[in-house]
PDB file of N, CA and C in Angstrom:
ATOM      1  N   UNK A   1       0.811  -1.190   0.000  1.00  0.00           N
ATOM      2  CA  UNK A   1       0.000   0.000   0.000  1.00  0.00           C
ATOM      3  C   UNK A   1       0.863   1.266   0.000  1.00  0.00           C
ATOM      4  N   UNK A   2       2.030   1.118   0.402  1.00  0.00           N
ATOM      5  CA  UNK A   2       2.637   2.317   1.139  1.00  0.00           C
ATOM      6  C   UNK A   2       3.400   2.376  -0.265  1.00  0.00           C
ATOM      7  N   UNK A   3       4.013   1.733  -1.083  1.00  0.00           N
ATOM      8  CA  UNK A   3       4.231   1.648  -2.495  1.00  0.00           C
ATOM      9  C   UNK A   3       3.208   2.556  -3.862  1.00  0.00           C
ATOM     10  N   UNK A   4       2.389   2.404  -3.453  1.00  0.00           N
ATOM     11  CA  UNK A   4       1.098   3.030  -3.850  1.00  0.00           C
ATOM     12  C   UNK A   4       0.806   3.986  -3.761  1.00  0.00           C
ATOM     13  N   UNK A   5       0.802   4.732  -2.590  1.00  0.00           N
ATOM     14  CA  UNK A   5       0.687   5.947  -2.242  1.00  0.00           C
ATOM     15  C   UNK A   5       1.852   6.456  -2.878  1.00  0.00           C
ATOM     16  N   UNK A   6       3.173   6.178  -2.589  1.00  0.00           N
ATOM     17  CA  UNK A   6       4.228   6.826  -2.751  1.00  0.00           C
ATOM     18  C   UNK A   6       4.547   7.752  -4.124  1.00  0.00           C
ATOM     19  N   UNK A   7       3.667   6.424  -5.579  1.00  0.00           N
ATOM     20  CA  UNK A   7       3.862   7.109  -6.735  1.00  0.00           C
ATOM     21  C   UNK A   7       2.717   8.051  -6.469  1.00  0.00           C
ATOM     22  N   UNK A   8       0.930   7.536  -5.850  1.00  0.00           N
ATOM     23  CA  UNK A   8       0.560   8.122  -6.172  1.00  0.00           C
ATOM     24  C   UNK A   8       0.784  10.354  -5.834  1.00  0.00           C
ATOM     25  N   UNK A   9       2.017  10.034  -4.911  1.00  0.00           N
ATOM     26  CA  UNK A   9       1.750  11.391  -4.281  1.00  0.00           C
ATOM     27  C   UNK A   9       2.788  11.901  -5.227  1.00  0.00           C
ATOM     28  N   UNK A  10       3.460  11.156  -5.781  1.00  0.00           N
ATOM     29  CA  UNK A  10       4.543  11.977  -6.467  1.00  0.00           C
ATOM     30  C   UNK A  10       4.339  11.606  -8.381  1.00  0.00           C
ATOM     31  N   UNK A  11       3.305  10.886  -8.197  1.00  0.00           N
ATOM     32  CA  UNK A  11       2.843  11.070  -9.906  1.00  0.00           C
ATOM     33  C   UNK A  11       3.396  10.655 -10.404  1.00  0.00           C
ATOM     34  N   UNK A  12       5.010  10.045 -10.366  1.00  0.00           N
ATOM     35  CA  UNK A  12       5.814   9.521 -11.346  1.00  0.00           C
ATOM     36  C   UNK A  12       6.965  11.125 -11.876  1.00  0.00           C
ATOM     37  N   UNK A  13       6.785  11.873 -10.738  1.00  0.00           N
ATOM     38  CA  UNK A  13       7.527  12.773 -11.185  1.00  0.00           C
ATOM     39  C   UNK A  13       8.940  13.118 -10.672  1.00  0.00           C
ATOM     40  N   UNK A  14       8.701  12.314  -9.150  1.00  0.00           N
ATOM     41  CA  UNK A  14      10.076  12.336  -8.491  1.00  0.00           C
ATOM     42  C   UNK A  14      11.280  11.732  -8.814  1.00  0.00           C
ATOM     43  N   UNK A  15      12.555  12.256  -7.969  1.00  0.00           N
ATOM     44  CA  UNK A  15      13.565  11.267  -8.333  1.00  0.00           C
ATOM     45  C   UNK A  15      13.713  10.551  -7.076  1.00  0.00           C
ATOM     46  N   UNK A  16      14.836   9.678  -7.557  1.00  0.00           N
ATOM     47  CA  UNK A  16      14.478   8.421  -6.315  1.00  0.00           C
ATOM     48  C   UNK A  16      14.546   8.631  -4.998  1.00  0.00           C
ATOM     49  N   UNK A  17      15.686   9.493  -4.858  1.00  0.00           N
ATOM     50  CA  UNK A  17      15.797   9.971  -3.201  1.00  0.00           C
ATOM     51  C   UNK A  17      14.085  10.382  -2.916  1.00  0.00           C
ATOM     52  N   UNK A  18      13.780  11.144  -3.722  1.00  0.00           N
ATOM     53  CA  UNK A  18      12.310  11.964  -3.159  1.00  0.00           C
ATOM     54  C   UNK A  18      11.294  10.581  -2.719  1.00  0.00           C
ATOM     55  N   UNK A  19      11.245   9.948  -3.777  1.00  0.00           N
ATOM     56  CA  UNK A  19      10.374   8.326  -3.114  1.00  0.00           C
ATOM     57  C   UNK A  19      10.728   7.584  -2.157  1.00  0.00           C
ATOM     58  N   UNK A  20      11.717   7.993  -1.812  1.00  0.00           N
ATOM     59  CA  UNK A  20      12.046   6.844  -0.898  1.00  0.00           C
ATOM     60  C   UNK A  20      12.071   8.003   0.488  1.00  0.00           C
ATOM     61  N   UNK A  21      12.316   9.376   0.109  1.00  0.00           N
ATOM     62  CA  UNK A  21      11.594   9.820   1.509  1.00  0.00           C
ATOM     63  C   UNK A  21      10.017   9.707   2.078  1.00  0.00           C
ATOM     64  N   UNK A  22       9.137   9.795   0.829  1.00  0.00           N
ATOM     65  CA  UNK A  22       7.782   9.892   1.034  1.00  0.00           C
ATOM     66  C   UNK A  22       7.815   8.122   1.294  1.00  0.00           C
ATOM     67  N   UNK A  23       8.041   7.474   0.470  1.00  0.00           N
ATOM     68  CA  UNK A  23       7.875   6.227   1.196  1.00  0.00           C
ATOM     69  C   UNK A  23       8.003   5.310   2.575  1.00  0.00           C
ATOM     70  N   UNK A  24       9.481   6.425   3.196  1.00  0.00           N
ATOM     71  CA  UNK A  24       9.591   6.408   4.541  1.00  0.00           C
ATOM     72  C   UNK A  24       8.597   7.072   5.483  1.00  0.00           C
ATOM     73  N   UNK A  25       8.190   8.118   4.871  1.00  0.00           N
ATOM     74  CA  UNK A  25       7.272   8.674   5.760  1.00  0.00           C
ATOM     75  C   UNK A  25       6.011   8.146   5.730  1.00  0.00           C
ATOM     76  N   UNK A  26       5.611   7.761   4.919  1.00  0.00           N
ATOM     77  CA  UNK A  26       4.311   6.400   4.765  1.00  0.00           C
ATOM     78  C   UNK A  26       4.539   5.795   5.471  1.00  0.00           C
ATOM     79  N   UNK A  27       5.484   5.118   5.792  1.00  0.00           N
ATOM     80  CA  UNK A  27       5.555   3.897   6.965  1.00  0.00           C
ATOM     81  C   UNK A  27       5.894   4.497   7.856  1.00  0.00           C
ATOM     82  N   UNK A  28       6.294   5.857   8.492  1.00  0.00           N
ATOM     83  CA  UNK A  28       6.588   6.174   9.974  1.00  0.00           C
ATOM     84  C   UNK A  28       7.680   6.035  10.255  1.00  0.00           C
ATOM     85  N   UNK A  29       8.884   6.112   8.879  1.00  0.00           N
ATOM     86  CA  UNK A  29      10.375   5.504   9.772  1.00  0.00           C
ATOM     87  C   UNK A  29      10.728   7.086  10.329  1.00  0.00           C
ATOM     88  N   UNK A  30      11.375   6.846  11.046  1.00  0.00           N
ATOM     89  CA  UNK A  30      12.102   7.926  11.686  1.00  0.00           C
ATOM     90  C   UNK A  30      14.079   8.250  11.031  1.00  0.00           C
ATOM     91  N   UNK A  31      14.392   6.484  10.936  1.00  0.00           N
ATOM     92  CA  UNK A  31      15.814   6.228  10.635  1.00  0.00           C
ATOM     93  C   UNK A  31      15.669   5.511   9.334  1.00  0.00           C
ATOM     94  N   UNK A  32      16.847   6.120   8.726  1.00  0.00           N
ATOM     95  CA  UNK A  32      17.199   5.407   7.455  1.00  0.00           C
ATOM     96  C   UNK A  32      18.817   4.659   7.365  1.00  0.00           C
ATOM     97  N   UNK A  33      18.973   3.494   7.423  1.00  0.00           N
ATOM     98  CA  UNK A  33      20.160   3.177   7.306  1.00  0.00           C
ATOM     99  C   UNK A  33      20.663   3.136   5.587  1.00  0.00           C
ATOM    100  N   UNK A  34      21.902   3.679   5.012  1.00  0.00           N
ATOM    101  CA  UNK A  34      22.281   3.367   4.028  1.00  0.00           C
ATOM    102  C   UNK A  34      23.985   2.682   3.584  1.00  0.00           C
ATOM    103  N   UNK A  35      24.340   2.212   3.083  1.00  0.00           N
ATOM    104  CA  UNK A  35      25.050   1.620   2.823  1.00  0.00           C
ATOM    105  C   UNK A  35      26.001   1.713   1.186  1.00  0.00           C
ATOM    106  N   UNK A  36      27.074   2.420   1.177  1.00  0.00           N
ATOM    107  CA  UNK A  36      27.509   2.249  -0.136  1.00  0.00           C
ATOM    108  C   UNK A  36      28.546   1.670  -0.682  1.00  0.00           C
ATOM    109  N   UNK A  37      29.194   1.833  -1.873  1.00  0.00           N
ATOM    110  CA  UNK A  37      30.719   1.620  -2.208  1.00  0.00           C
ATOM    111  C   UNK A  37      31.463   2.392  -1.792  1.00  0.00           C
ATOM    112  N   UNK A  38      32.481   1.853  -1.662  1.00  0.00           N
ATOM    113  CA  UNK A  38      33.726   2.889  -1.638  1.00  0.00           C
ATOM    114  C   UNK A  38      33.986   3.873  -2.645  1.00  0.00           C
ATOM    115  N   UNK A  39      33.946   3.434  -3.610  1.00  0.00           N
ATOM    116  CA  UNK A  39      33.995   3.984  -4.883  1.00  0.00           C
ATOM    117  C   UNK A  39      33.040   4.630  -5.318  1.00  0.00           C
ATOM    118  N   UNK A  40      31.710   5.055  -4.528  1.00  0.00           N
ATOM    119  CA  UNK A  40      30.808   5.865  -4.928  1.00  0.00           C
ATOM    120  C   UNK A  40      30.363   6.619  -3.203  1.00  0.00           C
ATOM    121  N   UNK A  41      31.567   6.717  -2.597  1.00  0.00           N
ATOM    122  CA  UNK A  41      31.526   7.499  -1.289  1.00  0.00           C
ATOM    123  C   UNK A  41      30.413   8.847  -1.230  1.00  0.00           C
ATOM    124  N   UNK A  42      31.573   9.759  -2.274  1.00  0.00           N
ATOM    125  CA  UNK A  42      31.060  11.249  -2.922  1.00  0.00           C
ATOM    126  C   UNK A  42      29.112  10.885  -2.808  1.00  0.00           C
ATOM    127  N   UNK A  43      29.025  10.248  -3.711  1.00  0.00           N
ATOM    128  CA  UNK A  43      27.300  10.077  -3.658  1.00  0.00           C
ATOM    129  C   UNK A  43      26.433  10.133  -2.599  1.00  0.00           C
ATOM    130  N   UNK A  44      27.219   8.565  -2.002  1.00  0.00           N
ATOM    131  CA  UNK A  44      26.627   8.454  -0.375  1.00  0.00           C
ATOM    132  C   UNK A  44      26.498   9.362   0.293  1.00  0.00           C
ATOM    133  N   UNK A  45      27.703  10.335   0.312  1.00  0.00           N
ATOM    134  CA  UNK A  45      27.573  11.432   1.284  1.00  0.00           C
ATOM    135  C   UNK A  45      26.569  12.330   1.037  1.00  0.00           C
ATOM    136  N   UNK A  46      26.282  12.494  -0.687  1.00  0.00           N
ATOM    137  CA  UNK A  46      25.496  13.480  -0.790  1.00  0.00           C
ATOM    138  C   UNK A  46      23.682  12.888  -0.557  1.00  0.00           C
ATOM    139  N   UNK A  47      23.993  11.327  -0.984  1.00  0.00           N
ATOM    140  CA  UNK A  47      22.569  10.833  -0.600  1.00  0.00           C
ATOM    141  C   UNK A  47      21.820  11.308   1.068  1.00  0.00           C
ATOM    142  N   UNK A  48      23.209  11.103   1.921  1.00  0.00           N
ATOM    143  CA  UNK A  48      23.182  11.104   3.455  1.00  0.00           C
ATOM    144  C   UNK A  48      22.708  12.404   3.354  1.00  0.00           C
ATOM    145  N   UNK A  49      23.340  13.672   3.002  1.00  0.00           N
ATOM    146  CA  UNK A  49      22.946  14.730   3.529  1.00  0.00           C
ATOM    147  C   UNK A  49      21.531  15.059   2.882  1.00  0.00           C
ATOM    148  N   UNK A  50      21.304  14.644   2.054  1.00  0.00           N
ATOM    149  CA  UNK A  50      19.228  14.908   1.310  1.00  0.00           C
ATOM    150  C   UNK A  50      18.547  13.947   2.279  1.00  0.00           C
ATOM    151  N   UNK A  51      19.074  12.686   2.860  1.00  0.00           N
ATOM    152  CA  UNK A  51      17.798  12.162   3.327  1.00  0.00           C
ATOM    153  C   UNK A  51      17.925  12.834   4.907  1.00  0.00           C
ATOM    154  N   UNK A  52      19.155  13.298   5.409  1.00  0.00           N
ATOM    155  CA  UNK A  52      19.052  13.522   6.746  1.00  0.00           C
ATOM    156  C   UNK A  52      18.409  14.989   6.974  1.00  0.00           C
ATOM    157  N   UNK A  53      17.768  15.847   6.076  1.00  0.00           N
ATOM    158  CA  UNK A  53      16.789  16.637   6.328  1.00  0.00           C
ATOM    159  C   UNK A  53      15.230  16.582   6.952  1.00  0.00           C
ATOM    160  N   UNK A  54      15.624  14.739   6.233  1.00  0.00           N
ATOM    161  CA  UNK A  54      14.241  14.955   7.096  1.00  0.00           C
ATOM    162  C   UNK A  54      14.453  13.088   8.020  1.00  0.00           C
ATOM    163  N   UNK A  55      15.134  12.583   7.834  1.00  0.00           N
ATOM    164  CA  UNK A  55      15.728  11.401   9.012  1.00  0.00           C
ATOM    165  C   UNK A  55      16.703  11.281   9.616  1.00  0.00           C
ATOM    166  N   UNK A  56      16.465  10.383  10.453  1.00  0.00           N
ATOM    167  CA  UNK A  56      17.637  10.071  11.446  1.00  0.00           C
ATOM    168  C   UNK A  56      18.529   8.764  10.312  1.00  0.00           C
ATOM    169  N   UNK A  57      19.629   9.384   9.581  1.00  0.00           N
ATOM    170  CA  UNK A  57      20.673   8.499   8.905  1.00  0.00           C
ATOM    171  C   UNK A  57      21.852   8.071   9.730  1.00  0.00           C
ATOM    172  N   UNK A  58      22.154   6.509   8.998  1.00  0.00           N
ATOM    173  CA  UNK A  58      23.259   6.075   9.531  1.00  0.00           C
ATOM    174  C   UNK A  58      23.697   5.616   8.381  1.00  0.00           C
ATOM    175  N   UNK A  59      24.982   5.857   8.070  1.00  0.00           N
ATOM    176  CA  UNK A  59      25.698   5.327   6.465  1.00  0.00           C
ATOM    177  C   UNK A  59      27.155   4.374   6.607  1.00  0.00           C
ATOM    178  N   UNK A  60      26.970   3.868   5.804  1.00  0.00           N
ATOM    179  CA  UNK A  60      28.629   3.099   6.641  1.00  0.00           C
ATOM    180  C   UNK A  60      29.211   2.515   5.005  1.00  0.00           C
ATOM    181  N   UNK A  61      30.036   2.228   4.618  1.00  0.00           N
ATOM    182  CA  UNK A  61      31.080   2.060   3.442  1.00  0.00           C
ATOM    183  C   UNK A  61      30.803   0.289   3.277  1.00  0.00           C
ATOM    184  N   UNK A  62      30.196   0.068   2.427  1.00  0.00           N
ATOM    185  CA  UNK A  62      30.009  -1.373   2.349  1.00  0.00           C
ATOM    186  C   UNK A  62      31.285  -2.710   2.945  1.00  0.00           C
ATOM    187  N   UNK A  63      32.820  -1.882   2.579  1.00  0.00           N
ATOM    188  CA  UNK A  63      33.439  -2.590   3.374  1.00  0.00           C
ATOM    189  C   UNK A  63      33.503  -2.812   4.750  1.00  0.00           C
ATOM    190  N   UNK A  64      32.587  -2.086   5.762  1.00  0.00           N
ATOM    191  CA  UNK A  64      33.186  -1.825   7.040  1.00  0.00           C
ATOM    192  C   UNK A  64      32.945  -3.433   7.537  1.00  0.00           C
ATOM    193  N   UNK A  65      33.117  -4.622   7.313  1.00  0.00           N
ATOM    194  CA  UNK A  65      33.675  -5.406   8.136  1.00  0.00           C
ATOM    195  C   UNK A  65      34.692  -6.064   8.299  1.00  0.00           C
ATOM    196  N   UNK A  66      35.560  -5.268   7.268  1.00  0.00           N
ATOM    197  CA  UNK A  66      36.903  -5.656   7.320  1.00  0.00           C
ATOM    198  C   UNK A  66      37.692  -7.038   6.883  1.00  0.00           C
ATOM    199  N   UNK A  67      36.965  -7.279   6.204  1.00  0.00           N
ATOM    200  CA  UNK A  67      37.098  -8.898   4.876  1.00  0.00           C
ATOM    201  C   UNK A  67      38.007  -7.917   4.240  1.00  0.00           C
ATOM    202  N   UNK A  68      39.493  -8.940   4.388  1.00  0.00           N
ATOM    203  CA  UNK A  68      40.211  -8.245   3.285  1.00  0.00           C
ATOM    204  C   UNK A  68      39.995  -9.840   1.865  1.00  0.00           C
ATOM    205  N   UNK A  69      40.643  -8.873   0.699  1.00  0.00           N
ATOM    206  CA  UNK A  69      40.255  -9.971  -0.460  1.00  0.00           C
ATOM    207  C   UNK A  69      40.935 -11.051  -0.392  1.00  0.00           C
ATOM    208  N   UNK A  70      42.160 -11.149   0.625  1.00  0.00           N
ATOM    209  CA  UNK A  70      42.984 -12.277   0.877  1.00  0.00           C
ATOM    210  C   UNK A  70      42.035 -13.608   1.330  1.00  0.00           C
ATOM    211  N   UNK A  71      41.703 -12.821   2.482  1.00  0.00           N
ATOM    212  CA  UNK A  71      41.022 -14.021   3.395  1.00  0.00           C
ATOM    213  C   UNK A  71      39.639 -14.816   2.457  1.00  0.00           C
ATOM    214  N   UNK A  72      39.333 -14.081   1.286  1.00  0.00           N
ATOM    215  CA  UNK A  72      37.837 -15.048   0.608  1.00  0.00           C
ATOM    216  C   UNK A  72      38.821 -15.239  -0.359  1.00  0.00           C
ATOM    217  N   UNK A  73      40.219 -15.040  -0.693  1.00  0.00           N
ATOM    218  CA  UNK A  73      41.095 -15.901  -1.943  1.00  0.00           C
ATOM    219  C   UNK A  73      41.101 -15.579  -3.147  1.00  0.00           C
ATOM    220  N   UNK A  74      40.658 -13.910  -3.323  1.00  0.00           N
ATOM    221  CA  UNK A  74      40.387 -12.536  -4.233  1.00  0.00           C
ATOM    222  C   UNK A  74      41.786 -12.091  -4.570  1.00  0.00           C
ATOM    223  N   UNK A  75      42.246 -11.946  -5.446  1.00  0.00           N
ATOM    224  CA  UNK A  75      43.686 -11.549  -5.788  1.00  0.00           C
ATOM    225  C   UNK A  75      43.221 -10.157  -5.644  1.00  0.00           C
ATOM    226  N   UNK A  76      43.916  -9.446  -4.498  1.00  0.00           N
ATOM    227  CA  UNK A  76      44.305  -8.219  -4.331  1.00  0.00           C
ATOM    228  C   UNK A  76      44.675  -6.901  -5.634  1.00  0.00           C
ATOM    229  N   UNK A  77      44.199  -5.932  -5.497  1.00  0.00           N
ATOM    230  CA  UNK A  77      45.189  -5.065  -7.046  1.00  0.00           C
ATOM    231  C   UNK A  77      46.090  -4.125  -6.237  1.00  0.00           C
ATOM    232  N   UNK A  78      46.181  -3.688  -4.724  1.00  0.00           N
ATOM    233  CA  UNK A  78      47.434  -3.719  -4.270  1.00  0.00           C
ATOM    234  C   UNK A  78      48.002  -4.118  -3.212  1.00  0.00           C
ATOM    235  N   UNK A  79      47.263  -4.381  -2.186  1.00  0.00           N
ATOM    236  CA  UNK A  79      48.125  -5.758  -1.331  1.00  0.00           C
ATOM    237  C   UNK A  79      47.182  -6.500  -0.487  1.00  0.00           C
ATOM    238  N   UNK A  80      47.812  -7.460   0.413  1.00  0.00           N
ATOM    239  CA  UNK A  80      46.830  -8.370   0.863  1.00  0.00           C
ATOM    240  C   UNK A  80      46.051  -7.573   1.883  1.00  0.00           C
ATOM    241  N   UNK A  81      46.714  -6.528   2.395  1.00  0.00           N
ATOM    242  CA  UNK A  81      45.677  -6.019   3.176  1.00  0.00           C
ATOM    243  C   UNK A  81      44.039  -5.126   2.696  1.00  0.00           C
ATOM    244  N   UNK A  82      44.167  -4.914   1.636  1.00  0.00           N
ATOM    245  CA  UNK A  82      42.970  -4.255   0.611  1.00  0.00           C
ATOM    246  C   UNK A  82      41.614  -5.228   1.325  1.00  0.00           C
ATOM    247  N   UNK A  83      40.990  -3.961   1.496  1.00  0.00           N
ATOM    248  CA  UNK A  83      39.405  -4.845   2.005  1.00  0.00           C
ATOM    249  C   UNK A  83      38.485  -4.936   0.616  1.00  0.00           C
ATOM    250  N   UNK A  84      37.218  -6.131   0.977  1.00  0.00           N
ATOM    251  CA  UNK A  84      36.261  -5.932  -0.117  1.00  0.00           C
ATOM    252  C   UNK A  84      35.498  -5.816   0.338  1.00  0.00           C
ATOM    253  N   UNK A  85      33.905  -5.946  -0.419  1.00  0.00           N
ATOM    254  CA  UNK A  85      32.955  -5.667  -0.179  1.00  0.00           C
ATOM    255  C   UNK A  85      32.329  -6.588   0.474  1.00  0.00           C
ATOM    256  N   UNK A  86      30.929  -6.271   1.365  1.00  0.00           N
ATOM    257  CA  UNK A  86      30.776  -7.267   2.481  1.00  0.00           C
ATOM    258  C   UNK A  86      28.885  -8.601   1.357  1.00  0.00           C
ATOM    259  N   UNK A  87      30.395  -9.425   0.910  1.00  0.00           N
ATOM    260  CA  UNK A  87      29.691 -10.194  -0.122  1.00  0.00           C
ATOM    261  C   UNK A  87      28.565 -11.033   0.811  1.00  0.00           C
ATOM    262  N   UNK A  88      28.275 -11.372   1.779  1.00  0.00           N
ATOM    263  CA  UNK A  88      27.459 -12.069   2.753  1.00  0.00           C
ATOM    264  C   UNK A  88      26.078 -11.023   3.015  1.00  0.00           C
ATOM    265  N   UNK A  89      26.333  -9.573   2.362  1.00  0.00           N
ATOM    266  CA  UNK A  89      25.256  -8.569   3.014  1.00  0.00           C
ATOM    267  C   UNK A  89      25.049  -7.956   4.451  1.00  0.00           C
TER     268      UNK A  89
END
């Protein structure tokens, strides 16, 4: 339902950040957790600062659990300590 509303309030005119605020606010969230690449940090940050106008955000770098590519047997591109991405979710 809350899917529903969401286009219907925004007609198909928004961009995605905007749906997914009205969609949060359909359901009553207060917090939004997000999660990105490393390699698309710049974004995240700017995603973080549009949704935290109107939520409580928490953002964290998809690597943060500290899997380097050694330990899943990922050939590194510069050393064994290089982390990856958290392939488990």
């Amino acid at each position: 339902m809350a899917s529903f509303l969401t286009i219907a309030e925004t007609e198909g005119s928004a961009d995605r950040v905007e749906e997914i605020k009205v969609f949060a606010r359909e359901l009553g969230f207060k917090k939004i957790d997000i999660a990105f690449c490393k390699g698309l940090r710049e974004y995240g940050e700017k995603i973080d600062g549009e949704l935290s106008n109107d939520f409580e955000v928490v953002s964290v770098c998809c690597n943060i659990t500290g899997i380097t590519k050694d330990d899943i047997g990922v050939t590194p591109i510069k050393d064994a300590s290089e982390l990856t991405c958290n392939l488990g979710g």
